[in-house]
Protein backbone atom coordinates (compact mmCIF):
# COMPACT_ATOMS: atom_id res chain seq x y z
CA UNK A 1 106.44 119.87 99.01
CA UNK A 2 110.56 119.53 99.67
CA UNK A 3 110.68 116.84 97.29
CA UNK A 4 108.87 119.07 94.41
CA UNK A 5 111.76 122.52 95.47
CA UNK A 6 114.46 120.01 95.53
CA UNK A 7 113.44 118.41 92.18
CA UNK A 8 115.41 114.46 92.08
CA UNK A 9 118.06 115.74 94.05
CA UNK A 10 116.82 113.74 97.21
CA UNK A 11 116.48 110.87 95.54
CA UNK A 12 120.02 110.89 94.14
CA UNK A 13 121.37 111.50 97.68
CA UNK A 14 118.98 108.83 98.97
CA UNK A 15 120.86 105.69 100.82
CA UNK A 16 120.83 102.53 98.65
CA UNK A 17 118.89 100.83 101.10
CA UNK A 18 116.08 103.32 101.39
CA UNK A 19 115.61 103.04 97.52
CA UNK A 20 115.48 98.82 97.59
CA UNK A 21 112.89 99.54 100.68
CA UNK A 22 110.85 101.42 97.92
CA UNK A 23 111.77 98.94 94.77
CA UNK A 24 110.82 96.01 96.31
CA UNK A 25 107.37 97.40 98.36
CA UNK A 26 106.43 98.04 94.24
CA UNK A 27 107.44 94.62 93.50
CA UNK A 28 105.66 92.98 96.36
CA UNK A 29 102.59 95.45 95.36
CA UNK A 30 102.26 94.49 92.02
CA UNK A 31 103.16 90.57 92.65
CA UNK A 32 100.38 91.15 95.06
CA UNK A 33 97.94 92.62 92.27
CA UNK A 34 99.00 89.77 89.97
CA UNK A 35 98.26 87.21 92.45
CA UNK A 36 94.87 88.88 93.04
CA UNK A 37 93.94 88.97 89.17
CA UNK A 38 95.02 85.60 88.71
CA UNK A 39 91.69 83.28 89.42
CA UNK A 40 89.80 87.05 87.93
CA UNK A 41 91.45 86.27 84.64
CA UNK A 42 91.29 82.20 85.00
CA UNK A 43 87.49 82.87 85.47
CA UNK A 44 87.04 84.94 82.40
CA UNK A 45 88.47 82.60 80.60
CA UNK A 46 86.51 79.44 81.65
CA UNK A 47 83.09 81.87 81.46
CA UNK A 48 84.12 82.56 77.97
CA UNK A 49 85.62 79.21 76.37
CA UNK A 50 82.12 77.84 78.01
């Protein structure tokens, strides 16, 4: 891989706006995951205080 010869240097020379593109995919993936384990966790809770 380029990114593994070059080590971080890419992502240092990177454009600001390429690196928010990445930061907030990750956010919107893991708000998504939280979202999803939301009634999971809601449901565990009821099943077990029941």
């Amino acid at each position: 891989m380029i990114l593994e010869r070059a080590g971080w240097f890419p992502w240092l020379a990177m454009p600001g706006s390429v690196i928010a593109f990445f930061g907030i995919g990750a956010l919107a993936f893991l708000a998504l995951g939280t979202f999803h384990l939301v009634p999971v966790v809601r449901e565990a809770a009821t099943s077990r205080s029941t």
